[in-house]
C-alpha atoms as a PDB file:
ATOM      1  CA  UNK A   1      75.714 120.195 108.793  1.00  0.00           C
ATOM      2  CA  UNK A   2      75.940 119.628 112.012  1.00  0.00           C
ATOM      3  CA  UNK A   3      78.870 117.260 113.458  1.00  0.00           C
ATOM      4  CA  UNK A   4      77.802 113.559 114.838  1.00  0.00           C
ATOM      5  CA  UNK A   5      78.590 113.092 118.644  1.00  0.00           C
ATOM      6  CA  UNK A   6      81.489 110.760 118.672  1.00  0.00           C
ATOM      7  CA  UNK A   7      80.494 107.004 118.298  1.00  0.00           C
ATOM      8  CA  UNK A   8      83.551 104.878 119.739  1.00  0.00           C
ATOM      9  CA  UNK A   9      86.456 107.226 119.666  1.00  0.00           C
ATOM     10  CA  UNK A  10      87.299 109.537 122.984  1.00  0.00           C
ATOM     11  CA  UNK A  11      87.776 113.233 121.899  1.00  0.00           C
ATOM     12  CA  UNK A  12      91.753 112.847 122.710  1.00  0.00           C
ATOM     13  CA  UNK A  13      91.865 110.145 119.847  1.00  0.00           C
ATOM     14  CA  UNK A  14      90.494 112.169 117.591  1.00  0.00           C
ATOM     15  CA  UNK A  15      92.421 115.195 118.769  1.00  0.00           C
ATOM     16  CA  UNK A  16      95.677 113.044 118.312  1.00  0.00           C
ATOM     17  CA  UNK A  17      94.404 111.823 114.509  1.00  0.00           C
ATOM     18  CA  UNK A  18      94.109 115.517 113.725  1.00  0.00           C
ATOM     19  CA  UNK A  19      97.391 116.529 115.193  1.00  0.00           C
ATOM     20  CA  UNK A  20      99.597 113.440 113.748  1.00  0.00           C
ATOM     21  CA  UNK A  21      97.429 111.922 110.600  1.00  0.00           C
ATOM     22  CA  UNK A  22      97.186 108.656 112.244  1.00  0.00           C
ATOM     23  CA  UNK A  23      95.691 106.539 114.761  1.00  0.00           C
ATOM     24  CA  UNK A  24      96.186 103.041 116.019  1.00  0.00           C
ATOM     25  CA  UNK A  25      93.078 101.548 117.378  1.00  0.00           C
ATOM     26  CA  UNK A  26      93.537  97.743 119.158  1.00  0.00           C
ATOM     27  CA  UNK A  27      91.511  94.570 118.714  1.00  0.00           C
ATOM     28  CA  UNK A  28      89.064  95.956 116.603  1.00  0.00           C
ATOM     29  CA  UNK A  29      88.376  92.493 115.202  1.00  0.00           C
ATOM     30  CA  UNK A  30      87.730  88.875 116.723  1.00  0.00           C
ATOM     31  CA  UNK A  31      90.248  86.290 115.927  1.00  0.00           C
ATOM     32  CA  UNK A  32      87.375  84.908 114.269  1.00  0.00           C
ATOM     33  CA  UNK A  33      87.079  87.161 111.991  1.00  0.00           C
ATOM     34  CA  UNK A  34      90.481  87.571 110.697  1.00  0.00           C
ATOM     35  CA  UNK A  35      90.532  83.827 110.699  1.00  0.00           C
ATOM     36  CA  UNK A  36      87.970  84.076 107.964  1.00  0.00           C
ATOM     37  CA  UNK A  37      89.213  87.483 105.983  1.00  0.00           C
ATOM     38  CA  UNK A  38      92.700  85.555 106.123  1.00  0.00           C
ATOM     39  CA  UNK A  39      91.044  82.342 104.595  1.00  0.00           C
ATOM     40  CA  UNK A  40      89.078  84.593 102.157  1.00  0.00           C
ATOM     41  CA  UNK A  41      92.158  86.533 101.395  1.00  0.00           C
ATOM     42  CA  UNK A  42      93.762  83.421 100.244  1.00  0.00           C
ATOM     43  CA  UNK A  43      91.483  81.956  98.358  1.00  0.00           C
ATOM     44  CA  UNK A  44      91.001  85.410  95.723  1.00  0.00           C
ATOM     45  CA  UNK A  45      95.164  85.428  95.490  1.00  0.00           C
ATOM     46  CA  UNK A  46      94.935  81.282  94.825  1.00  0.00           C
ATOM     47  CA  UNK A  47      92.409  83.313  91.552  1.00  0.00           C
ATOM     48  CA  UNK A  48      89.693  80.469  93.287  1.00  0.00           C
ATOM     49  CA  UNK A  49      87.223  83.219  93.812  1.00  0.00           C
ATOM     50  CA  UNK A  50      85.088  83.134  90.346  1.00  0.00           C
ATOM     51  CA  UNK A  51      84.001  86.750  90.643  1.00  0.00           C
ATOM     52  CA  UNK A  52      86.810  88.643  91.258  1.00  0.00           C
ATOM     53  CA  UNK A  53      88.113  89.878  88.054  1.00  0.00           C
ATOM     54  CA  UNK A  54      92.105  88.944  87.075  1.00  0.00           C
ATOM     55  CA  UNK A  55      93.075  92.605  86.653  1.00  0.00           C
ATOM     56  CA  UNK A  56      92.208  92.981  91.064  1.00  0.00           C
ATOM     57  CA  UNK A  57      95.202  90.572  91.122  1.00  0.00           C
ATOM     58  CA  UNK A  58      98.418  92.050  91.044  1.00  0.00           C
ATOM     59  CA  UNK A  59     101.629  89.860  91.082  1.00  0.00           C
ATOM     60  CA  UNK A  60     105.127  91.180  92.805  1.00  0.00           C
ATOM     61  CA  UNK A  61     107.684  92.454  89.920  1.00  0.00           C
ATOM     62  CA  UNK A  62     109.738  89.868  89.997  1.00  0.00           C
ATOM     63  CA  UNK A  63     107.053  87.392  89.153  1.00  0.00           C
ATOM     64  CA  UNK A  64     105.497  89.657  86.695  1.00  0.00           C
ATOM     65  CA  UNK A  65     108.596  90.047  84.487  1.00  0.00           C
ATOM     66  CA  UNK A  66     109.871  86.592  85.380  1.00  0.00           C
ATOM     67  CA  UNK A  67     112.738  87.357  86.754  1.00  0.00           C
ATOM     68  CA  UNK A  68     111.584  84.562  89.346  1.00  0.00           C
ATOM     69  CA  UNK A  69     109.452  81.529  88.610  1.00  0.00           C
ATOM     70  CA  UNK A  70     106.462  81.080  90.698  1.00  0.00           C
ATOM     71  CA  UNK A  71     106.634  78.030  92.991  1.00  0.00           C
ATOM     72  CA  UNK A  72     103.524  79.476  95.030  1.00  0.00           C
ATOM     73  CA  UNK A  73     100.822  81.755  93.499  1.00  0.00           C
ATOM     74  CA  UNK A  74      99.577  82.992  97.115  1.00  0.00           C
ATOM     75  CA  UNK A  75     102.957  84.079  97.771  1.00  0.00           C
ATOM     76  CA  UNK A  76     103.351  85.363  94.609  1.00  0.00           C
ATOM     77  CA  UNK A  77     101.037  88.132  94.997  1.00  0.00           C
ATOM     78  CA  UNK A  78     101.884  91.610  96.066  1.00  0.00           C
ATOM     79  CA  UNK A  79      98.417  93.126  96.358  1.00  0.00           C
ATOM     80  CA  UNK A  80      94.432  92.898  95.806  1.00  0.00           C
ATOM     81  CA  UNK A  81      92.346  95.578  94.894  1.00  0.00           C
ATOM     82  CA  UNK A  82      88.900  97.012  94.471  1.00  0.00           C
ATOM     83  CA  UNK A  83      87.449  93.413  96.025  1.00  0.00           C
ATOM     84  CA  UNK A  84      84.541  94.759  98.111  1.00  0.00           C
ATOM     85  CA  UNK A  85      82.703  96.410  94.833  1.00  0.00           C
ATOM     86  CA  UNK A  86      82.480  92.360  94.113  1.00  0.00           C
ATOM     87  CA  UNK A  87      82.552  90.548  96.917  1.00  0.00           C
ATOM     88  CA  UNK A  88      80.118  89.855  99.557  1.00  0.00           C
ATOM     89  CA  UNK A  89      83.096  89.208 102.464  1.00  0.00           C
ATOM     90  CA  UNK A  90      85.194  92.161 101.762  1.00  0.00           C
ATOM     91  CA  UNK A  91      81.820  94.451 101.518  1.00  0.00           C
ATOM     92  CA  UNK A  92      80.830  92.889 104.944  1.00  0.00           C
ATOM     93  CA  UNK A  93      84.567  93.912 106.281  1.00  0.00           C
ATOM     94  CA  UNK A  94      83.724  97.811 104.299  1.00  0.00           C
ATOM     95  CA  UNK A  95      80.491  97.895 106.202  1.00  0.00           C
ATOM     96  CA  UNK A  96      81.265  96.633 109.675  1.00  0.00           C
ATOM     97  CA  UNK A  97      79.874  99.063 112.239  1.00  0.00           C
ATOM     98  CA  UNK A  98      83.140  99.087 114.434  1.00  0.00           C
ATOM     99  CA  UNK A  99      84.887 100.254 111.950  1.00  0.00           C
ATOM    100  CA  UNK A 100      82.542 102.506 110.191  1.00  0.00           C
ATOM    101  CA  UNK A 101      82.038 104.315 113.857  1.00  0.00           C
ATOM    102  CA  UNK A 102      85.397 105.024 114.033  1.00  0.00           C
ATOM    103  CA  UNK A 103      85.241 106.155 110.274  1.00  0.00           C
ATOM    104  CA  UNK A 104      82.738 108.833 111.295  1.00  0.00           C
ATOM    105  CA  UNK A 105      83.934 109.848 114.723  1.00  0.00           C
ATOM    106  CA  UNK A 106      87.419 110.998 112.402  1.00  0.00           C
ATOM    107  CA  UNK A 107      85.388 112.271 109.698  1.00  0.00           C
ATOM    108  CA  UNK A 108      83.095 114.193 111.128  1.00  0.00           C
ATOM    109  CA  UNK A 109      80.041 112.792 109.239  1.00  0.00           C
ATOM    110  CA  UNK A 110      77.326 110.070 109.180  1.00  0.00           C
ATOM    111  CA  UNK A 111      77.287 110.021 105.136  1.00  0.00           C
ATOM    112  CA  UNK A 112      80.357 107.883 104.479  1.00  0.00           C
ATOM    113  CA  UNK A 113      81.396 106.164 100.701  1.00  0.00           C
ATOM    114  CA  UNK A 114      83.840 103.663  99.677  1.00  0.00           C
ATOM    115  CA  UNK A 115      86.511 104.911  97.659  1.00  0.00           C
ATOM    116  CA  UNK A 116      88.632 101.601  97.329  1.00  0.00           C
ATOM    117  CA  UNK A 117      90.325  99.071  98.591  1.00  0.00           C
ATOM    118  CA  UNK A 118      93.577  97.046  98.384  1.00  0.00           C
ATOM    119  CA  UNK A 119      94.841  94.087 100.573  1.00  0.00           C
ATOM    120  CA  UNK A 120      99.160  94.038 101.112  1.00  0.00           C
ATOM    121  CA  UNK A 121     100.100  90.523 100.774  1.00  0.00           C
ATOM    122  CA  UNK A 122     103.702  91.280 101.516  1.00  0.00           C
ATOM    123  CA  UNK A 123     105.002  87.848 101.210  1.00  0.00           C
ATOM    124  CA  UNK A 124     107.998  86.373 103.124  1.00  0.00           C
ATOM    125  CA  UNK A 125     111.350  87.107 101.512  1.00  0.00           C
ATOM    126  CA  UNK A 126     109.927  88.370  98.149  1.00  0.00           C
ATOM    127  CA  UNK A 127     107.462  91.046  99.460  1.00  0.00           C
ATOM    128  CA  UNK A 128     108.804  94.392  98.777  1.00  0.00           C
ATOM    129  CA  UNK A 129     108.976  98.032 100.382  1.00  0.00           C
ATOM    130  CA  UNK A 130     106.347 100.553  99.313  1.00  0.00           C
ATOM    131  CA  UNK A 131     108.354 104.252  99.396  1.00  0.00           C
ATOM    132  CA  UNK A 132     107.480 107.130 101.006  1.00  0.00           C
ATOM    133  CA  UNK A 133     103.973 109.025  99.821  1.00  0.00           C
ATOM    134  CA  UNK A 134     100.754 110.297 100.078  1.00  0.00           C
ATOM    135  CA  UNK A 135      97.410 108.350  99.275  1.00  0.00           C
ATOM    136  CA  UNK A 136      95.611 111.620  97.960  1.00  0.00           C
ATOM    137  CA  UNK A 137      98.676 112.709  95.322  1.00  0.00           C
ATOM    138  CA  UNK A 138      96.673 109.580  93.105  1.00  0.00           C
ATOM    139  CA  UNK A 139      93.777 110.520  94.373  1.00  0.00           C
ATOM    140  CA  UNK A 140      94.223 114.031  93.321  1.00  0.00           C
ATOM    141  CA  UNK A 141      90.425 114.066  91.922  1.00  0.00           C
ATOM    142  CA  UNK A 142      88.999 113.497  95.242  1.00  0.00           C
ATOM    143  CA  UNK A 143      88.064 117.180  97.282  1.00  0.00           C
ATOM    144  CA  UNK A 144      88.638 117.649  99.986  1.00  0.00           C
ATOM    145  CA  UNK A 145      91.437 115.513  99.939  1.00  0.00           C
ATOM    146  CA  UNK A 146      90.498 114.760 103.097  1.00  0.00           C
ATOM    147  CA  UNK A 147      89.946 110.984 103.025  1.00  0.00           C
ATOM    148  CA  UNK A 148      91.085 108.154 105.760  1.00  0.00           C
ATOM    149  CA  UNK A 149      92.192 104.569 105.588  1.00  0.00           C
ATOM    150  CA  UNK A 150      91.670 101.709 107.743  1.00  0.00           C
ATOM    151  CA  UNK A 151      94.196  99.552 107.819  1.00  0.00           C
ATOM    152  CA  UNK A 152      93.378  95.890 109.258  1.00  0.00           C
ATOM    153  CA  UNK A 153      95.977  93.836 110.015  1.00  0.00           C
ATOM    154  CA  UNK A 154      95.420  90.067 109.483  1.00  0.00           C
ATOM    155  CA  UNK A 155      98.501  89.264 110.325  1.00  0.00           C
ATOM    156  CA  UNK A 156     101.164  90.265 113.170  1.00  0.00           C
ATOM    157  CA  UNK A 157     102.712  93.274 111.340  1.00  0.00           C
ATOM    158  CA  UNK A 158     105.860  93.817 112.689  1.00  0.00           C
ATOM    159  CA  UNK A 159     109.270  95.913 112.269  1.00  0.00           C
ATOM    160  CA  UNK A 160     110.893  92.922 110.871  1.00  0.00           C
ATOM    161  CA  UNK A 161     108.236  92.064 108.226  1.00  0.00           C
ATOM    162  CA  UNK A 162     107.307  95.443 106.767  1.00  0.00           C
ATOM    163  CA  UNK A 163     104.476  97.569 109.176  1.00  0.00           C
ATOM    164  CA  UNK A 164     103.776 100.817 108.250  1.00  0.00           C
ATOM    165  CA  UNK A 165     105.569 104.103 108.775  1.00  0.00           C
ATOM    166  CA  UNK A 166     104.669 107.864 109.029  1.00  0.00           C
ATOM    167  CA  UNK A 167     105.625 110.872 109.432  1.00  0.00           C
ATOM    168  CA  UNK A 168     103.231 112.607 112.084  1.00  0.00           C
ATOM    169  CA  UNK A 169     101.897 115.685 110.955  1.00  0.00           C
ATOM    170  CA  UNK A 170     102.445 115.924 107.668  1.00  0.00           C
ATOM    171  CA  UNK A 171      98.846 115.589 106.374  1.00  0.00           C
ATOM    172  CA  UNK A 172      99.079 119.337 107.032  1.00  0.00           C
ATOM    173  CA  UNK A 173     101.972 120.250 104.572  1.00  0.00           C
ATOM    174  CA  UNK A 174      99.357 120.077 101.364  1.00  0.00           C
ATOM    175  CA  UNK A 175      99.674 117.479  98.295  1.00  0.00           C
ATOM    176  CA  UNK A 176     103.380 116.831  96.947  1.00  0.00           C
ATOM    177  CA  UNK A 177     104.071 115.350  94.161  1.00  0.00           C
ATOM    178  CA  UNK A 178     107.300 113.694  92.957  1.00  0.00           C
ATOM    179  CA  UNK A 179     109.410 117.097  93.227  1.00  0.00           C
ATOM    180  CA  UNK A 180     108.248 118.359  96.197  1.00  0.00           C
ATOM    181  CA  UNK A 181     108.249 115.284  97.639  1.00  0.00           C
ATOM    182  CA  UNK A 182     112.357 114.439  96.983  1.00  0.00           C
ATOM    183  CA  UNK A 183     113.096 117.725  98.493  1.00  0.00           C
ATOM    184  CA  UNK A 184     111.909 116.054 102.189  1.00  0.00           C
ATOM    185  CA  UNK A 185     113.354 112.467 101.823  1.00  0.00           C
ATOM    186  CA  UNK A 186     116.694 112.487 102.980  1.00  0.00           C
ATOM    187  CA  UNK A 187     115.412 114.147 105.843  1.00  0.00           C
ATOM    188  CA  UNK A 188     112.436 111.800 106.692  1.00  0.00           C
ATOM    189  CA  UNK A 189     113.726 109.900 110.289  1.00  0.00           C
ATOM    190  CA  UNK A 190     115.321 113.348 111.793  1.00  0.00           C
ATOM    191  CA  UNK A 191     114.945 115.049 114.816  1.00  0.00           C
ATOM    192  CA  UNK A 192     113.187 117.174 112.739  1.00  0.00           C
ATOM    193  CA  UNK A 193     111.096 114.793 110.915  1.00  0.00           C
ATOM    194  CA  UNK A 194     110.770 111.685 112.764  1.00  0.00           C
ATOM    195  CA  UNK A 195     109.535 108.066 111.703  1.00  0.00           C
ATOM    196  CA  UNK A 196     107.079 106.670 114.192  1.00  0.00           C
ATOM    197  CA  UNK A 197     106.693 103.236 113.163  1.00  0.00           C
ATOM    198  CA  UNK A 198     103.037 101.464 113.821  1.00  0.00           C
ATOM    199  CA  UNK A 199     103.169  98.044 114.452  1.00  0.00           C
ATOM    200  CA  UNK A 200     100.006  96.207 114.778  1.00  0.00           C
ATOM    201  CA  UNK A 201      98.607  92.526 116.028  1.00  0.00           C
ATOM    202  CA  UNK A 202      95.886  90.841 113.772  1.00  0.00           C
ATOM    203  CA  UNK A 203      92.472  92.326 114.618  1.00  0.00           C
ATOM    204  CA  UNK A 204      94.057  95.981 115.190  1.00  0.00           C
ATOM    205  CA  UNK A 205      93.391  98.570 112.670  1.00  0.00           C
ATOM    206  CA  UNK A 206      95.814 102.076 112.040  1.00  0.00           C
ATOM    207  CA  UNK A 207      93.809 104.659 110.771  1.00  0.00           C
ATOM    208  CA  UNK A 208      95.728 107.262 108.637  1.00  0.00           C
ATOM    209  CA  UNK A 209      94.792 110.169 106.955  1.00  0.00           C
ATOM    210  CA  UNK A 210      95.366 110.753 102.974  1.00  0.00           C
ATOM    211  CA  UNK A 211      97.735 113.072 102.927  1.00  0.00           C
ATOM    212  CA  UNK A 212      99.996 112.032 105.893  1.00  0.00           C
ATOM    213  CA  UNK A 213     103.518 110.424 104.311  1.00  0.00           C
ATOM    214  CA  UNK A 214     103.782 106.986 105.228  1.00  0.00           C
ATOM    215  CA  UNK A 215     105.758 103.980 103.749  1.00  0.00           C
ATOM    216  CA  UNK A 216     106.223 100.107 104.524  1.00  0.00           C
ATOM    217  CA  UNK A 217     109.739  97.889 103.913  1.00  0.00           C
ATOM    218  CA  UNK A 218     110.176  95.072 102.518  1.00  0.00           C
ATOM    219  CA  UNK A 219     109.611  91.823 104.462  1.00  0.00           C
ATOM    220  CA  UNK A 220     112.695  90.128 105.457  1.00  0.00           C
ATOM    221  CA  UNK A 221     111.759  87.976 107.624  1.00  0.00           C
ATOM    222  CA  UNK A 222     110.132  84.554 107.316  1.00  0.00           C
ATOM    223  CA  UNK A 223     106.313  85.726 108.866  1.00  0.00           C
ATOM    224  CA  UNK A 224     103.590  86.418 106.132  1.00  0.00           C
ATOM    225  CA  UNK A 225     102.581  90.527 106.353  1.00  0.00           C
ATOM    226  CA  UNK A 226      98.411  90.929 104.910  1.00  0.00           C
ATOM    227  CA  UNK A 227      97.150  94.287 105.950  1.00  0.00           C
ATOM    228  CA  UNK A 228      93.851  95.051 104.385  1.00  0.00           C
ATOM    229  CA  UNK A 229      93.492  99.098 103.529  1.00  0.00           C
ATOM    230  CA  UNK A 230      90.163 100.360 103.023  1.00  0.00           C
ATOM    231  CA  UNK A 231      89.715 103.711 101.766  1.00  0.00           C
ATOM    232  CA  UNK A 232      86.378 106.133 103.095  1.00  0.00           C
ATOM    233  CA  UNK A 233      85.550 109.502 102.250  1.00  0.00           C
ATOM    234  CA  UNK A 234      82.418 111.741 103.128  1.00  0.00           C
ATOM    235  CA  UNK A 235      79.833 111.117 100.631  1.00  0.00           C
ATOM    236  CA  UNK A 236      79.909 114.660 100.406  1.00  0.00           C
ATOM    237  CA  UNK A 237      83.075 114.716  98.918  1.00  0.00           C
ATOM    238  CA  UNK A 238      83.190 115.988  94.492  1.00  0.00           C
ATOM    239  CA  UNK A 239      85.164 114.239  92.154  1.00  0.00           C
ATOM    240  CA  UNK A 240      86.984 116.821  89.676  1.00  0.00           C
ATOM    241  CA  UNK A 241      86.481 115.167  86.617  1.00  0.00           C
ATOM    242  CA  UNK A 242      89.012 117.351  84.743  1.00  0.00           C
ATOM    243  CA  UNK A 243      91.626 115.727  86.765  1.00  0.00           C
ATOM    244  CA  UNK A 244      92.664 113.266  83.873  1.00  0.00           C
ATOM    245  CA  UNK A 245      95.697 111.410  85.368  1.00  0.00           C
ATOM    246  CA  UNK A 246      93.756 109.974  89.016  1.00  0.00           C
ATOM    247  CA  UNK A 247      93.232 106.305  89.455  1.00  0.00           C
ATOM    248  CA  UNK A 248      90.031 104.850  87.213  1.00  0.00           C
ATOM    249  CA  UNK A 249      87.589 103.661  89.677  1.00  0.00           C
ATOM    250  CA  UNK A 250      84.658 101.834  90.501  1.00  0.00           C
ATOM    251  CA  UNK A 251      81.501 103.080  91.354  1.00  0.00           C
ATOM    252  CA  UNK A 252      81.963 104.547  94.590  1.00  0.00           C
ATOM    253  CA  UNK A 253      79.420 102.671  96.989  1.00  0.00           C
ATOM    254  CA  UNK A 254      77.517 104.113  99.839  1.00  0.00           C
ATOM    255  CA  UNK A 255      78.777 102.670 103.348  1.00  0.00           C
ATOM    256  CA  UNK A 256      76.502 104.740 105.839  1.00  0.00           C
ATOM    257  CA  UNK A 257      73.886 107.707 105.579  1.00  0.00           C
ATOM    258  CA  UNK A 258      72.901 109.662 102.701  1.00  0.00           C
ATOM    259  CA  UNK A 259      74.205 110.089  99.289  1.00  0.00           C
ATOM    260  CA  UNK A 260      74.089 114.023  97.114  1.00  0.00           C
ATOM    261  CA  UNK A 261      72.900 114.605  94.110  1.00  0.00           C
ATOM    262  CA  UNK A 262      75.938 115.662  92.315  1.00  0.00           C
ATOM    263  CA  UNK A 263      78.782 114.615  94.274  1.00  0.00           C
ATOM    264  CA  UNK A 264      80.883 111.596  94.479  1.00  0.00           C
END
């Protein structure tokens, strides 16, 4: 299969994907356009968005086990998922062409599918740090684990209120799962390891790859943190369905080029 000339992306962005497992990309997005996804993004955690199911709507701990009484149901949430596989906006956001060009120039491939998708509220104060993994030790069905994320950021995403965190290079070490994993943490932020944090302004987008560690903290400060994540793989990609113990999702949907008889 021969490999698509690159759409947006120069060759030393992609080169530098490769090398580290991520990529921050700038103004990707309008201000109008987050100005809607915000809006839209508000209105599906208010549960005013008929067609999005409850169970996409996942509160923080706190307010789940009521250790806190809710006082604001926006801020209550700590993330939406699988919204695009109902919802016209979010599949709009899946399917826009500047990001989907970008999707293929790191890919290497025109035939692109939606894995999912989940939207970090990340409330002030009460929005909480995700730790250190990798997307494809879930996703552990998915071959070749080999999938990226675009990460918009709808707000400033900052430091201070949580951005995300990686570890360049370590896409390449394999999947880890919980044991292999502890054996790196206390070095994660070394000379050896480093921590190159990737803050972004709303409209710019970090790509990362699936198996490169990343992590966010928890939002201190008083400035709301929504990043939406939207996970693409080649539609080339199988699904072992022996793996018992991988997320349950969706349909996967067909972003861009062709789909394969027997394959995801």
């Amino acid at each position: 299969m021969a490999t698509p000339r690159l759409r947006t992306l120069a060759e030393e962005q992609v080169r530098q994907f490769r090398l580290n497992g991520f990529l921050t990309v700038r103004d990707v997005l309008s201000a109008e356009e987050i100005e809607a996804l915000a809006a839209h993004t508000d209105l599906i955690a208010a549960g005013k968005v008929a067609h999005i199911p409850e169970t996409s709507i996942q509160l923080e701990k706190m307010f789940r086990e009521g250790t806190r009484n809710i006082t604001d149901q926006v801020l209550s949430v700590r993330k939406l998922f699988n919204l695009a596989v109902y919802d016209e906006v979010m599949w709009s956001h899946v399917t826009n062409p500047r990001i989907v060009d970008i999707i293929v120039d790191l890919l290497g491939s025109d035939d692109i599918k939606l894995y999912g998708d989940q939207l970090f509220m990340k409330a002030p104060v009460t929005g909480t740090e995700q730790p250190w993994h990798q997307d494809s030790a879930s996703w552990r069905d998915i071959f070749p684990m080999d999938l990226v994320t675009a990460w918009t950021s709808i707000d400033h995403a900052m430091v201070e209120n949580g951005c995300l965190n990686f570890v360049p290079g370590t896409h390449r070490w394999g999947m880890m799962r919980h044991k292999q994993l502890a054996w790196f943490l206390e070095d994660l932020g070394s000379d050896q390891w480093p921590v190159v944090a990737a803050p972004l302004r709303p409209g710019s987008i970090s790509f990362h790859h699936s198996l490169v560690l990343h992590q966010s903290n928890a939002n201190l400060s008083g400035q709301r943190r929504r990043g939406y994540a939207v996970h693409y793989m080649r539609a080339a990609s199988q699904r072992d369905e022996s793996v018992t113990d991988a997320p349950k999702m969706p349909p996967f949907k067909q972003v861009r080029g062709r789909s394969f008889v027997g394959r995801v």
